[in-house]
C-alpha atoms as a PDB file:
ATOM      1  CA  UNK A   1     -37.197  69.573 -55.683  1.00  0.00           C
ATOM      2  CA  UNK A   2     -38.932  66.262 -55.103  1.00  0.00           C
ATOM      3  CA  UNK A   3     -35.785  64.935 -53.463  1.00  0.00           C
ATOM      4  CA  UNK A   4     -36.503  67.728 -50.722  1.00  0.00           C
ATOM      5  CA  UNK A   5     -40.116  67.700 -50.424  1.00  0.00           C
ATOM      6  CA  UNK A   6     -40.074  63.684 -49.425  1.00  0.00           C
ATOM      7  CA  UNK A   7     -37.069  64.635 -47.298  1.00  0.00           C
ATOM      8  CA  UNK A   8     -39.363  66.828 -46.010  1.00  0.00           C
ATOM      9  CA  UNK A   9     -42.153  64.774 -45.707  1.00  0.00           C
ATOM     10  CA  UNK A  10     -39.970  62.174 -43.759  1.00  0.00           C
ATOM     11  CA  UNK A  11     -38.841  64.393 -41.351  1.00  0.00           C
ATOM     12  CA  UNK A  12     -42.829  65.743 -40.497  1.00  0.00           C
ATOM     13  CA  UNK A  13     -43.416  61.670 -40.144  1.00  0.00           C
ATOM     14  CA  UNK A  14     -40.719  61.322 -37.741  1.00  0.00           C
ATOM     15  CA  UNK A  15     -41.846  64.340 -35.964  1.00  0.00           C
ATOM     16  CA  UNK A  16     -45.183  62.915 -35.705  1.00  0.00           C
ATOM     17  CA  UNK A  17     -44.225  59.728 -34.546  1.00  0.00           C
ATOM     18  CA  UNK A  18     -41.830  61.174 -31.561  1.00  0.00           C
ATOM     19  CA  UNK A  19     -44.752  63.336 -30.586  1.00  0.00           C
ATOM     20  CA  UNK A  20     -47.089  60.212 -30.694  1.00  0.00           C
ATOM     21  CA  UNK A  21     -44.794  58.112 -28.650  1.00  0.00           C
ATOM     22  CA  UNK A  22     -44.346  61.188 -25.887  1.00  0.00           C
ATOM     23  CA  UNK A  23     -48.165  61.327 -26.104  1.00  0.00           C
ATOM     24  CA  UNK A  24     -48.027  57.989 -25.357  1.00  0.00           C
ATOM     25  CA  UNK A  25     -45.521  57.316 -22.476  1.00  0.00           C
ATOM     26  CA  UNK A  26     -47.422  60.448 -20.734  1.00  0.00           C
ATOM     27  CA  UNK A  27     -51.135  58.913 -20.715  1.00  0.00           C
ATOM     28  CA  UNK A  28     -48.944  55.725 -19.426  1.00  0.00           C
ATOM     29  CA  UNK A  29     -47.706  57.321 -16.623  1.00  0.00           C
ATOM     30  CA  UNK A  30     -50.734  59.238 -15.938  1.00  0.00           C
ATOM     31  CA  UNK A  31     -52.348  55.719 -15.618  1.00  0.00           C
ATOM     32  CA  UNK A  32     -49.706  55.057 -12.915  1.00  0.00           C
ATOM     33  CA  UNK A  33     -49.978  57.814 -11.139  1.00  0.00           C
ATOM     34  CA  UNK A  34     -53.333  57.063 -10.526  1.00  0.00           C
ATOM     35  CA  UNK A  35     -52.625  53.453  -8.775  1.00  0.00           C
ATOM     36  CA  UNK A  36     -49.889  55.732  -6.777  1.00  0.00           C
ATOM     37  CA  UNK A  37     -52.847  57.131  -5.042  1.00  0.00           C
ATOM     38  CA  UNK A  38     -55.140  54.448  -4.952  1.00  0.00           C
ATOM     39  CA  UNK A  39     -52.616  52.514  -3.055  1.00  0.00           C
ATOM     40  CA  UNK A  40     -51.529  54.871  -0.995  1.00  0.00           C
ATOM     41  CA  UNK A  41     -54.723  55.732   0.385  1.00  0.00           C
ATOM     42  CA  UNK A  42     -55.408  52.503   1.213  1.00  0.00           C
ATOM     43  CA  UNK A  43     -52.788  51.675   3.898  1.00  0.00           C
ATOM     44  CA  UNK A  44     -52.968  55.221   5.102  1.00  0.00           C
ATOM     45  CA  UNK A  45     -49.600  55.959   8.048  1.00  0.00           C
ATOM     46  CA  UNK A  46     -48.364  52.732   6.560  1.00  0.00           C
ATOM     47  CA  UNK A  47     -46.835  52.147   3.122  1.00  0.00           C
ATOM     48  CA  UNK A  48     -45.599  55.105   0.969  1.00  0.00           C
ATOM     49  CA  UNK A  49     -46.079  54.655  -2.699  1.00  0.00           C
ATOM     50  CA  UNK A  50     -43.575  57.194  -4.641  1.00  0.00           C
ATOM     51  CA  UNK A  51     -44.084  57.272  -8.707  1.00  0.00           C
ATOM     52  CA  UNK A  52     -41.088  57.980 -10.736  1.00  0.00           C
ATOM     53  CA  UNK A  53     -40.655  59.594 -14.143  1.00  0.00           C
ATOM     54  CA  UNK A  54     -37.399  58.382 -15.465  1.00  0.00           C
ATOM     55  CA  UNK A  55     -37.459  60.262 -18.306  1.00  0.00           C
ATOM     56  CA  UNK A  56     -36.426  63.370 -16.382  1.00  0.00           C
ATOM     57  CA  UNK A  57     -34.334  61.702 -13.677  1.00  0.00           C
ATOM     58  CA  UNK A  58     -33.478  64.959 -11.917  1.00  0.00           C
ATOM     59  CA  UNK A  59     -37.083  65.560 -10.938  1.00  0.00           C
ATOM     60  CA  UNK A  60     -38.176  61.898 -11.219  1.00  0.00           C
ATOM     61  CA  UNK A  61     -40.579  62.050  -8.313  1.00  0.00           C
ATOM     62  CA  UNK A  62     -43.993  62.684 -10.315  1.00  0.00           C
ATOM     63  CA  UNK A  63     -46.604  61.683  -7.644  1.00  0.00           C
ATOM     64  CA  UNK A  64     -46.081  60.593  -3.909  1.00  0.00           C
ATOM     65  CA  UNK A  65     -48.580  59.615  -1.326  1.00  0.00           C
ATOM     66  CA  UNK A  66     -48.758  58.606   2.398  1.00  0.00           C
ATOM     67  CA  UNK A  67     -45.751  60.421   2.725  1.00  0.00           C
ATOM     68  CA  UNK A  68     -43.158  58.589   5.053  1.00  0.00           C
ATOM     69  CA  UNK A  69     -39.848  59.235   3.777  1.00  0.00           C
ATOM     70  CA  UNK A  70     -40.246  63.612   3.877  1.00  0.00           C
ATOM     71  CA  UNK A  71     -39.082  63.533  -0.089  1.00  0.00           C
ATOM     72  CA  UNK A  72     -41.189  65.771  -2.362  1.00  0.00           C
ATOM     73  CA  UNK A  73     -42.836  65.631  -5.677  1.00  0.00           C
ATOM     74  CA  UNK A  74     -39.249  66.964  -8.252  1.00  0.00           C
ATOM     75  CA  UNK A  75     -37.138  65.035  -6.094  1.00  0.00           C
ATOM     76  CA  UNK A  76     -34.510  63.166  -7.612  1.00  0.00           C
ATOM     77  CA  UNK A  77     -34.493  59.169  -8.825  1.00  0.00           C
ATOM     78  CA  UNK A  78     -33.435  56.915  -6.603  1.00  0.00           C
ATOM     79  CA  UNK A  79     -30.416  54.633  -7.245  1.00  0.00           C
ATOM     80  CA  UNK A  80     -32.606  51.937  -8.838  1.00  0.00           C
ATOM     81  CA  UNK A  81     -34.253  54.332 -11.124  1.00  0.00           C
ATOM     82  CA  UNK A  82     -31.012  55.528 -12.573  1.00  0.00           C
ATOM     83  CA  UNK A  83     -30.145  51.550 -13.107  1.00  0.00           C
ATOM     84  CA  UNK A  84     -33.341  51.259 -15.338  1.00  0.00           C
ATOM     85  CA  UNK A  85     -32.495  54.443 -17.954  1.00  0.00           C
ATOM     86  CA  UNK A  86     -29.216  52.844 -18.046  1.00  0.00           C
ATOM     87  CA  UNK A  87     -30.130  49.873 -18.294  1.00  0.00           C
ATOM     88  CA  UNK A  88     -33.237  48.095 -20.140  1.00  0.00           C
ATOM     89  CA  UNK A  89     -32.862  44.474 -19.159  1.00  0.00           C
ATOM     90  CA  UNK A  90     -32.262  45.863 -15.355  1.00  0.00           C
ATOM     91  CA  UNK A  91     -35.043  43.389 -13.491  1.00  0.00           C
ATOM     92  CA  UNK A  92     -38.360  45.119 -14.170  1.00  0.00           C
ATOM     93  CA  UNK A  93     -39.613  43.810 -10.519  1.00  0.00           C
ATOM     94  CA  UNK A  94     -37.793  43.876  -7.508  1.00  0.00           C
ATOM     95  CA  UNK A  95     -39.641  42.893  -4.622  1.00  0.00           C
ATOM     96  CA  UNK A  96     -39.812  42.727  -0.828  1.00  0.00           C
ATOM     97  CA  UNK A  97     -36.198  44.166  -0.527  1.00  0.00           C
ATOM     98  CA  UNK A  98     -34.725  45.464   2.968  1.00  0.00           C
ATOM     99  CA  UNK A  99     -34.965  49.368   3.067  1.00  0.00           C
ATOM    100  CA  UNK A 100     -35.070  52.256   5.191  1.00  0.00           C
ATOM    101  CA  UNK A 101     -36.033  55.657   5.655  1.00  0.00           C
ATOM    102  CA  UNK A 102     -34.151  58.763   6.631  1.00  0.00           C
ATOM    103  CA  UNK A 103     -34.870  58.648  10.212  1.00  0.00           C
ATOM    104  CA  UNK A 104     -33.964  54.971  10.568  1.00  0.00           C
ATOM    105  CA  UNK A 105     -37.019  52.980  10.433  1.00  0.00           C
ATOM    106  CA  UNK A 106     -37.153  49.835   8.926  1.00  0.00           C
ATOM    107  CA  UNK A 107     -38.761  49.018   5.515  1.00  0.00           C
ATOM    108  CA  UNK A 108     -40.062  46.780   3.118  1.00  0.00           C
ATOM    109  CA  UNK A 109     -39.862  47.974  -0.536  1.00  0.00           C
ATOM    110  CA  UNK A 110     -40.691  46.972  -3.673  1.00  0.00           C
ATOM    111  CA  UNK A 111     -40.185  48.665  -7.246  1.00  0.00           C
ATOM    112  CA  UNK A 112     -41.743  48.238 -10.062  1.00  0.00           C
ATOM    113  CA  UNK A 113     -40.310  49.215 -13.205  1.00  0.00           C
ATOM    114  CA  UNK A 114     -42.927  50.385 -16.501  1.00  0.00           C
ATOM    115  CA  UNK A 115     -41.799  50.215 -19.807  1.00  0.00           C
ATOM    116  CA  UNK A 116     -43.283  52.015 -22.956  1.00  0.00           C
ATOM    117  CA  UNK A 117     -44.058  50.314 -26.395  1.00  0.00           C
ATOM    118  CA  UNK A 118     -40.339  50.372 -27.564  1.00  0.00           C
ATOM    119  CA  UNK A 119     -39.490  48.535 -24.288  1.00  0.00           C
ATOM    120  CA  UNK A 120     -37.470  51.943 -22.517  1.00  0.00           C
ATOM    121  CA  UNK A 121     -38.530  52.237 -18.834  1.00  0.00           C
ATOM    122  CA  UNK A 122     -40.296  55.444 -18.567  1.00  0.00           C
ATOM    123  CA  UNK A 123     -41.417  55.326 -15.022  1.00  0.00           C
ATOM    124  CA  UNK A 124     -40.602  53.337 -11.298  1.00  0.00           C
ATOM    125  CA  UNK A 125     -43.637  52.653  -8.797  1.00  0.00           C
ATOM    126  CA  UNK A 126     -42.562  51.940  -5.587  1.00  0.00           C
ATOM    127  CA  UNK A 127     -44.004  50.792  -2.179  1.00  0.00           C
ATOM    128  CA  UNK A 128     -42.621  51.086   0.685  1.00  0.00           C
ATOM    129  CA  UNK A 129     -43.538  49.928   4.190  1.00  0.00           C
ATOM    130  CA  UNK A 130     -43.328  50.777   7.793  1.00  0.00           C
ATOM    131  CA  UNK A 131     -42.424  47.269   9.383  1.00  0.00           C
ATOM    132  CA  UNK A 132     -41.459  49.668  11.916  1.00  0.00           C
ATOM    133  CA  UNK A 133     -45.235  49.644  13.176  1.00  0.00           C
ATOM    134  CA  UNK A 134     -45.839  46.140  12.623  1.00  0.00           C
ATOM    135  CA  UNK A 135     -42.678  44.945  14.020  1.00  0.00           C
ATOM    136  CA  UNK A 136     -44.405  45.109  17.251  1.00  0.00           C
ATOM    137  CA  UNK A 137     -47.865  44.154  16.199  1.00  0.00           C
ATOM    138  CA  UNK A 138     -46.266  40.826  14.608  1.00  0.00           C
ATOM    139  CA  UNK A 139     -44.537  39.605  18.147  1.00  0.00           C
ATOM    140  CA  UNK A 140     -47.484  40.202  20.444  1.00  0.00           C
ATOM    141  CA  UNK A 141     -49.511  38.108  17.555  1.00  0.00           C
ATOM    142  CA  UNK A 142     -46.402  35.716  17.978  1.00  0.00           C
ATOM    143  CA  UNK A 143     -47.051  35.627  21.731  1.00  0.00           C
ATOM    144  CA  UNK A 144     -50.574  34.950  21.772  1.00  0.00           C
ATOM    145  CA  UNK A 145     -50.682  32.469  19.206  1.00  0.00           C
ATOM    146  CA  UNK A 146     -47.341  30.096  20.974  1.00  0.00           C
ATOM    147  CA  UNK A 147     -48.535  27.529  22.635  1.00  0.00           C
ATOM    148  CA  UNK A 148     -46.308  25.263  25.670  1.00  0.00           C
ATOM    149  CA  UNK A 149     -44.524  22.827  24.051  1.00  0.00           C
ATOM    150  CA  UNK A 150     -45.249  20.075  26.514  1.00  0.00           C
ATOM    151  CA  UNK A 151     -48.074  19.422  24.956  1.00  0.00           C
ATOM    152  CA  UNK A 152     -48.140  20.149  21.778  1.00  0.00           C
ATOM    153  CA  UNK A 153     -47.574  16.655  20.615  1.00  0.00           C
ATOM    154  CA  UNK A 154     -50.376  15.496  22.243  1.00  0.00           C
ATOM    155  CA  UNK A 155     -53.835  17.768  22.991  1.00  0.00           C
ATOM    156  CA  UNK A 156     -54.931  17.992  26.148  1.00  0.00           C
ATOM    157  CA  UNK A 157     -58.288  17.817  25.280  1.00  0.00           C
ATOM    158  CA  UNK A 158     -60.394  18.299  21.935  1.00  0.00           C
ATOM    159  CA  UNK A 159     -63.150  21.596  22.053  1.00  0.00           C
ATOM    160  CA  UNK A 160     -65.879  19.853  20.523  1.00  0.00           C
ATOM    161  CA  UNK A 161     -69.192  19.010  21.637  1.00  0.00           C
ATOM    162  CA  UNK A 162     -69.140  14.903  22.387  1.00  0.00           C
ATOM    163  CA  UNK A 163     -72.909  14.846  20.900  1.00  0.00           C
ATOM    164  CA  UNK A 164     -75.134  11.684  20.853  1.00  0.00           C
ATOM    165  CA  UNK A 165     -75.180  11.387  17.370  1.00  0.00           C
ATOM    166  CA  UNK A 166     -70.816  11.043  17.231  1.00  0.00           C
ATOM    167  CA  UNK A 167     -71.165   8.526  20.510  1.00  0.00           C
ATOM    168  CA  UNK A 168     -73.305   6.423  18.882  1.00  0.00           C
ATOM    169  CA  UNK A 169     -70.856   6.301  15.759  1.00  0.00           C
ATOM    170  CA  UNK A 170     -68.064   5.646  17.828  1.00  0.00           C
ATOM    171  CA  UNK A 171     -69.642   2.836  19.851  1.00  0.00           C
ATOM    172  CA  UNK A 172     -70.692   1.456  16.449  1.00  0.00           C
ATOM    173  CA  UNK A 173     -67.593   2.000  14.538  1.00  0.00           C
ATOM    174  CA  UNK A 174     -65.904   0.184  18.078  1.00  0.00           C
ATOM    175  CA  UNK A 175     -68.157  -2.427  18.102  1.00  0.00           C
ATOM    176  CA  UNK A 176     -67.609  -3.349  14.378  1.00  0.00           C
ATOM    177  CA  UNK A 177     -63.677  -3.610  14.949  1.00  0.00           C
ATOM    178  CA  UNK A 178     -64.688  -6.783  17.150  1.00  0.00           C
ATOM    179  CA  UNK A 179     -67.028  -8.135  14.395  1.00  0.00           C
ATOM    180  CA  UNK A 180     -69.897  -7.383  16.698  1.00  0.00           C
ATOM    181  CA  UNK A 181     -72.965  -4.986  17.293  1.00  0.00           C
ATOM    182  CA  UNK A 182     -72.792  -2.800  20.512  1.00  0.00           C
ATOM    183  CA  UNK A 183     -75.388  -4.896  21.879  1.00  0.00           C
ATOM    184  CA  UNK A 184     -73.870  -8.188  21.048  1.00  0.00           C
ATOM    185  CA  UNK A 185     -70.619  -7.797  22.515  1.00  0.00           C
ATOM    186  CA  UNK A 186     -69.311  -9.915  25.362  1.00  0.00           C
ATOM    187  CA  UNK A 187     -69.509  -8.080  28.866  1.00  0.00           C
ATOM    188  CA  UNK A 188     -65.901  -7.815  28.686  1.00  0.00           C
ATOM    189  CA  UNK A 189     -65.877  -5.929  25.269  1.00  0.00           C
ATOM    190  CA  UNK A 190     -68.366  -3.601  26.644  1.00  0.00           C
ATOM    191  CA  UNK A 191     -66.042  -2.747  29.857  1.00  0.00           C
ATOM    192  CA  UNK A 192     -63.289  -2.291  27.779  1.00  0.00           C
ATOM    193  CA  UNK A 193     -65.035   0.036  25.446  1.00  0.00           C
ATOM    194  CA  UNK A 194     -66.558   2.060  28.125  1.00  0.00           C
ATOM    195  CA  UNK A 195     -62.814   2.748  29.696  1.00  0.00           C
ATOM    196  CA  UNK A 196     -61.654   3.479  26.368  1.00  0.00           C
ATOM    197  CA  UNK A 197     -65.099   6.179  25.857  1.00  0.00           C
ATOM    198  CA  UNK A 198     -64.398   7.410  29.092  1.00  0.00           C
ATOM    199  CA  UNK A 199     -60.236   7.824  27.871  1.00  0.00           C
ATOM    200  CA  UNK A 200     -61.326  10.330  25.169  1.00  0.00           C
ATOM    201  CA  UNK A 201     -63.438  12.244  27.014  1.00  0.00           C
ATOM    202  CA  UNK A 202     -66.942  11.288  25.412  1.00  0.00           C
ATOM    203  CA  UNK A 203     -68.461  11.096  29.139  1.00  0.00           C
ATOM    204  CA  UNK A 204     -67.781  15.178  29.297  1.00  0.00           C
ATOM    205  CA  UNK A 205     -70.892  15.275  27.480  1.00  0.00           C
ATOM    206  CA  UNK A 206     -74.201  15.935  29.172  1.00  0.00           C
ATOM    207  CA  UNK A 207     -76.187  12.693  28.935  1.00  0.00           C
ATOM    208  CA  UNK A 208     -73.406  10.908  27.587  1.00  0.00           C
ATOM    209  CA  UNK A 209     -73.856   7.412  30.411  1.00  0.00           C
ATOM    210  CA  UNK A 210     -77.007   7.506  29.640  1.00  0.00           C
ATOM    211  CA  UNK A 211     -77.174   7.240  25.877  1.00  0.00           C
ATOM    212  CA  UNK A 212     -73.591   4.647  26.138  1.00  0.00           C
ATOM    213  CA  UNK A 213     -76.442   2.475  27.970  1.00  0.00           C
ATOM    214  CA  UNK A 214     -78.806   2.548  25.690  1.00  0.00           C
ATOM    215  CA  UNK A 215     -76.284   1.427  22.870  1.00  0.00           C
ATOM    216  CA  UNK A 216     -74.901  -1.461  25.115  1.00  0.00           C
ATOM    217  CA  UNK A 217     -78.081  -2.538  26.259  1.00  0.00           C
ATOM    218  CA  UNK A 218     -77.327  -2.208  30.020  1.00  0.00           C
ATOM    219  CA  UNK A 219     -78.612  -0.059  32.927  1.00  0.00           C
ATOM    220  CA  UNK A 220     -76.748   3.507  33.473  1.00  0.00           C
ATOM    221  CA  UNK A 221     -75.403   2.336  36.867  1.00  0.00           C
ATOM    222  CA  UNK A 222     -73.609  -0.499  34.810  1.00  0.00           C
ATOM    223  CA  UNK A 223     -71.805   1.751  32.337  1.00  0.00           C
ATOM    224  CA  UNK A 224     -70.332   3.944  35.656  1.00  0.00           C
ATOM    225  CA  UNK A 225     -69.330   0.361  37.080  1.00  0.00           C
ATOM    226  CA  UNK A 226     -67.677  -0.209  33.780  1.00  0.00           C
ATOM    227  CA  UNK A 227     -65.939   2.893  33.814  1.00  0.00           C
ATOM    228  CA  UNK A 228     -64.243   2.476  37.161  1.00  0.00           C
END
């Protein structure tokens, strides 16, 4: 009689625990299911996001939003879904992977596989993304963003605003590479160093002869002689 009753007993134990662990792998797909529609939501017309019950793998399809693909929630798993049951060790991510939906278009899919406690995968969450849409977006961005190639090596010309304050550091900074104050330098320093101003474009600025003077020392009209 005891032999039975802890027979018994085992077998109510066991019961429990399979209950406990379905309890379990529902509230963790119920958890999924609820980033399935988060993230579908947010990328609205473009990504599909399709959750995946692989414990029933002939209605697998538990939640799908943003619709793309025209399956339905009790659709079947997919071919990767049916590698996970059979497989535990199958790659629980498998990302950015060529796809594409019945019609044609071209996607961009990932999977993500979820395993419970006792490491079976339960459940599949996968995105997948027009690049049909973007294909189009991403070569007019393309186009607008080339540049000639004659000139890439070397700009043209630099968009920033030749201020006084970065003239009079590079007239200093010049002057000091010939041991010298801009004042102090020889009159053939200072020609030089106006042509090489007037090179990179520092006399674009407004004022810009005016304040070279008044570093050198010299009138306005001899910093334009210089620069001839």
């Amino acid at each position: 009689m005891d032999h039975l009753a802890a027979s018994a007993e085992a077998d109510e134990r066991r019961g429990a625990a399979a209950v406990a662990s379905i309890d379990a792998d529902e509230h963790l797909i119920r958890e999924a299911e609820k980033i399935a529609v988060a993230l579908g939501r947010m990328f609205p017309g473009l990504c599909e996001v399709v959750l995946h019950d692989l414990r029933d793998p002939e209605n697998a399809i538990r939640a799908i939003e943003n619709n793309l693909s025209g399956r339905q929630v009790g659709d079947s798993a997919t071919e990767l879904g049916l590698a996970r049951i059979a497989d535990p060790e199958y790659p629980s991510v498998i990302q950015n992977y060529p796809n594409r939906f019945p019609d044609g278009r071209p996607v961009k899919s990932t999977s993500i596989g979820i395993k419970n406690a006792e490491g079976e995968y339960i459940a599949a969450l996968c995105l997948n993304l027009d690049v049909s849409i973007l294909s189009p977006v991403t070569l007019a961005l393309s186009n607008l963003v080339s540049t000639d190639t004659e000139h890439r090596e070397q700009p043209l010309e630099t968009l920033r605003d030749r201020n006084a304050r970065e003239l009079r550091q590079e007239v200093e900074a010049r002057a000091a590479e010939r041991a010298a104050t801009p004042r102090s330098l020889s009159r053939e320093d200072k020609r030089e160093l106006v042509r090489q101003l007037q090179r990179d474009g520092y006399f674009d600025s407004r004022d810009a002869a005016q304040t070279i003077a008044d570093l050198l020392g010299v009138s306005r009209a001899t910093v334009y002689n210089y620069a001839k």
